[in-house]
C-alpha atoms as a PDB file:
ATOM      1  CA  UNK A   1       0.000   0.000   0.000  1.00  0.00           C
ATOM      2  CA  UNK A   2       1.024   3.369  -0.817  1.00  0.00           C
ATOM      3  CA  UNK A   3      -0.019   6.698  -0.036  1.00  0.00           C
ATOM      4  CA  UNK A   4       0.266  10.596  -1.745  1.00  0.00           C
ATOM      5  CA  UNK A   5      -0.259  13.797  -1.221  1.00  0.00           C
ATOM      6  CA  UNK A   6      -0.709  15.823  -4.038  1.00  0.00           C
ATOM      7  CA  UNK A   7      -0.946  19.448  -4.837  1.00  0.00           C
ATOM      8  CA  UNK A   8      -1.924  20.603  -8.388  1.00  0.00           C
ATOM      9  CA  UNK A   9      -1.517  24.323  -9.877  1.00  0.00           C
ATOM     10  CA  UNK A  10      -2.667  25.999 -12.854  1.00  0.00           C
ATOM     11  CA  UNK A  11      -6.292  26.655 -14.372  1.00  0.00           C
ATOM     12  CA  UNK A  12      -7.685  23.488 -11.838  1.00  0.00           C
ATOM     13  CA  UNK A  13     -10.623  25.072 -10.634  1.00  0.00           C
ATOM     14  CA  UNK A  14     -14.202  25.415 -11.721  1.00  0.00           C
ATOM     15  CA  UNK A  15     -13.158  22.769 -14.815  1.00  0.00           C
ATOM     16  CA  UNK A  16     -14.619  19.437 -12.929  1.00  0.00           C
ATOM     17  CA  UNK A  17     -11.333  18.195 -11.449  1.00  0.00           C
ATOM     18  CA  UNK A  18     -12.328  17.199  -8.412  1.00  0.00           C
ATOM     19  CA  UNK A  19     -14.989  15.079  -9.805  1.00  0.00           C
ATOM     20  CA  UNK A  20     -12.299  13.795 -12.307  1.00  0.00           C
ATOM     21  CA  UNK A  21     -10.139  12.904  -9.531  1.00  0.00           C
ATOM     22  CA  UNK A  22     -13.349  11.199  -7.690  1.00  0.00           C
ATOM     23  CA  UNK A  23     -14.138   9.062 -10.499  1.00  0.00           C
ATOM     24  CA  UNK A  24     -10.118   8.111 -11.232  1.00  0.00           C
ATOM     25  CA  UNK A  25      -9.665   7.047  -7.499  1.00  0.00           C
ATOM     26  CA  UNK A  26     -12.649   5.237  -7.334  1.00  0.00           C
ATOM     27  CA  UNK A  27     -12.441   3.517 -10.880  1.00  0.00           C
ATOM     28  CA  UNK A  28      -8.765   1.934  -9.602  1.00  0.00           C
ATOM     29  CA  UNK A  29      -9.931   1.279  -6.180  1.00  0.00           C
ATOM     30  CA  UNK A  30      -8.316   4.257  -4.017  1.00  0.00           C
ATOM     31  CA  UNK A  31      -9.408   5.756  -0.873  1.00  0.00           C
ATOM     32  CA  UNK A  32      -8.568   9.208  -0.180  1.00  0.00           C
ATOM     33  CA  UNK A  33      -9.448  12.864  -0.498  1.00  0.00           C
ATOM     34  CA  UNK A  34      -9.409  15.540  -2.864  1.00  0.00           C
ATOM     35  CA  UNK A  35     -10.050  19.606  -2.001  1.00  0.00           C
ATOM     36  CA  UNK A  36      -9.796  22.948  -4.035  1.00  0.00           C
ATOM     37  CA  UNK A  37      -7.615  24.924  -1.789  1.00  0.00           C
ATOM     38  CA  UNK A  38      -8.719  28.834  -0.959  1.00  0.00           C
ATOM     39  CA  UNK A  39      -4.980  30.221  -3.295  1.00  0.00           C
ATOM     40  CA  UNK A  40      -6.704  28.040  -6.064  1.00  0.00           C
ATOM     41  CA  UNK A  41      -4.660  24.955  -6.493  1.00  0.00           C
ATOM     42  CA  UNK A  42      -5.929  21.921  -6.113  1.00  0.00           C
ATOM     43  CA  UNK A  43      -4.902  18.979  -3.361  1.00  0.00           C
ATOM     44  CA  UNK A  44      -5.592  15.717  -2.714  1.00  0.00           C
ATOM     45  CA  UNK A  45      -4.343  12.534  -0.976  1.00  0.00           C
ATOM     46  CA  UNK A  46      -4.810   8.756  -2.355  1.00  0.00           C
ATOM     47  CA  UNK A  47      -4.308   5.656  -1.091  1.00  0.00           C
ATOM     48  CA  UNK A  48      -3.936   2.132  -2.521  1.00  0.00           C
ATOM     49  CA  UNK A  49      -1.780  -0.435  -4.788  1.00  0.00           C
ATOM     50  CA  UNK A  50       1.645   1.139  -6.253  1.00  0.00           C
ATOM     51  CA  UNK A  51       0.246   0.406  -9.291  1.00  0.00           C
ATOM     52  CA  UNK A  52      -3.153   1.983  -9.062  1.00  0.00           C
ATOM     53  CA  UNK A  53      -1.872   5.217  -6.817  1.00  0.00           C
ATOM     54  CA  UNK A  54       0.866   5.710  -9.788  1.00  0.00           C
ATOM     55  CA  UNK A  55      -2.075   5.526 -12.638  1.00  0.00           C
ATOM     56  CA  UNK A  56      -3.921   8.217 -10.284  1.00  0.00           C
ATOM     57  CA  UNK A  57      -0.878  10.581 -10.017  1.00  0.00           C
ATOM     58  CA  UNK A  58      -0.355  10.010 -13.785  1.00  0.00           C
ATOM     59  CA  UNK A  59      -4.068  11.454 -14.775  1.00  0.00           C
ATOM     60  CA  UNK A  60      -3.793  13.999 -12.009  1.00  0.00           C
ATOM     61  CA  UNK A  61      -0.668  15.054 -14.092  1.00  0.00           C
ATOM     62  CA  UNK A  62      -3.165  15.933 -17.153  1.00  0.00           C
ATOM     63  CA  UNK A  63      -6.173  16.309 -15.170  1.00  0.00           C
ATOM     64  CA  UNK A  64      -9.468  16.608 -16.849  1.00  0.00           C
ATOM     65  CA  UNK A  65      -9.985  17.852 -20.540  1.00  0.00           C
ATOM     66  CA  UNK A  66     -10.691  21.856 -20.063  1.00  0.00           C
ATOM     67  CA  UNK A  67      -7.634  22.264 -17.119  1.00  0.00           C
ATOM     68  CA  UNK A  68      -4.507  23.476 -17.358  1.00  0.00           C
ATOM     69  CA  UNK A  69      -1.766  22.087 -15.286  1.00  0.00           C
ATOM     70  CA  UNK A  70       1.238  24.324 -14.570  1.00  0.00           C
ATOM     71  CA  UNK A  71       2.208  22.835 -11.702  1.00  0.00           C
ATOM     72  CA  UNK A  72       2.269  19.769  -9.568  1.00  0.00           C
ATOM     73  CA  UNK A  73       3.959  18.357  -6.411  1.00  0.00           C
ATOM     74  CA  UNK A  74       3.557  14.941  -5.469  1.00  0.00           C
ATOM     75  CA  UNK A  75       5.110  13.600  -1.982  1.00  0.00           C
ATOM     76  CA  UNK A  76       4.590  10.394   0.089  1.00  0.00           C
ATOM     77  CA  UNK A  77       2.667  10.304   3.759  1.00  0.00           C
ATOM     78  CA  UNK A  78       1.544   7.893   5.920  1.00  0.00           C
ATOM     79  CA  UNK A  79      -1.016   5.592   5.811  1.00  0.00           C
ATOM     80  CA  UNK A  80      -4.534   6.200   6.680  1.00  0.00           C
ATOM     81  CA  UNK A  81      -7.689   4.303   7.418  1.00  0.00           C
ATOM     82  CA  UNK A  82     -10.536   5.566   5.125  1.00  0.00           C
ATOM     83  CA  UNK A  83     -13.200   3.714   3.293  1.00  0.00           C
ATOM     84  CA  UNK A  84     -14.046   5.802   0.255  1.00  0.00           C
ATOM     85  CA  UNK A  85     -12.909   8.575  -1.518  1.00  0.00           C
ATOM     86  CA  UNK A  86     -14.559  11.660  -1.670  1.00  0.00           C
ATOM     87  CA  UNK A  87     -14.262  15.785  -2.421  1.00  0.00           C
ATOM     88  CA  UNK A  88     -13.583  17.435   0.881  1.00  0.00           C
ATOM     89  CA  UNK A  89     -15.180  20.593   2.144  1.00  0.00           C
ATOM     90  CA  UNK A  90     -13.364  21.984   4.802  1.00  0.00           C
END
């Protein structure tokens, strides 16, 4: 198991990413978060095979047809116990 945090930049809000990043996760079996932060990036954390969580960071990379990415971190963290993922509103 294998978990990231990522952090995407660019034109990543109001273009459906988080909802792209919803249905990614939960197509290869992740658990996890994603969030539209208030300086308008984008973040998220997934969870799940090396395989699958590398396929997720991949179409985070390009994110969803009318976004722009400019830039994007990715960085391990620990493990977590979740069920689902989901968009985040805090």
């Amino acid at each position: 198991m294998r978990r990231v945090y990522l952090r995407v930049g660019g034109s990543v809000q109001g273009v459906g990413f988080r909802y792209f990043a919803v249905y990614t996760a939960r197509r290869l079996g992740l658990t996890g978060w994603v969030h539209n932060r208030a300086d308008g990036d984008l973040e998220a954390e997934a969870q799940g095979t090396e395989d699958a969580v590398e396929q997720f960071v991949e179409a985070m990379q390009r994110g969803p047809r009318f976004a722009r990415v400019d830039r994007f971190t990715c960085q391990p963290v620990d493990l977590s116990d979740e069920y689902d993922f989901s968009v985040a509103d805090w």
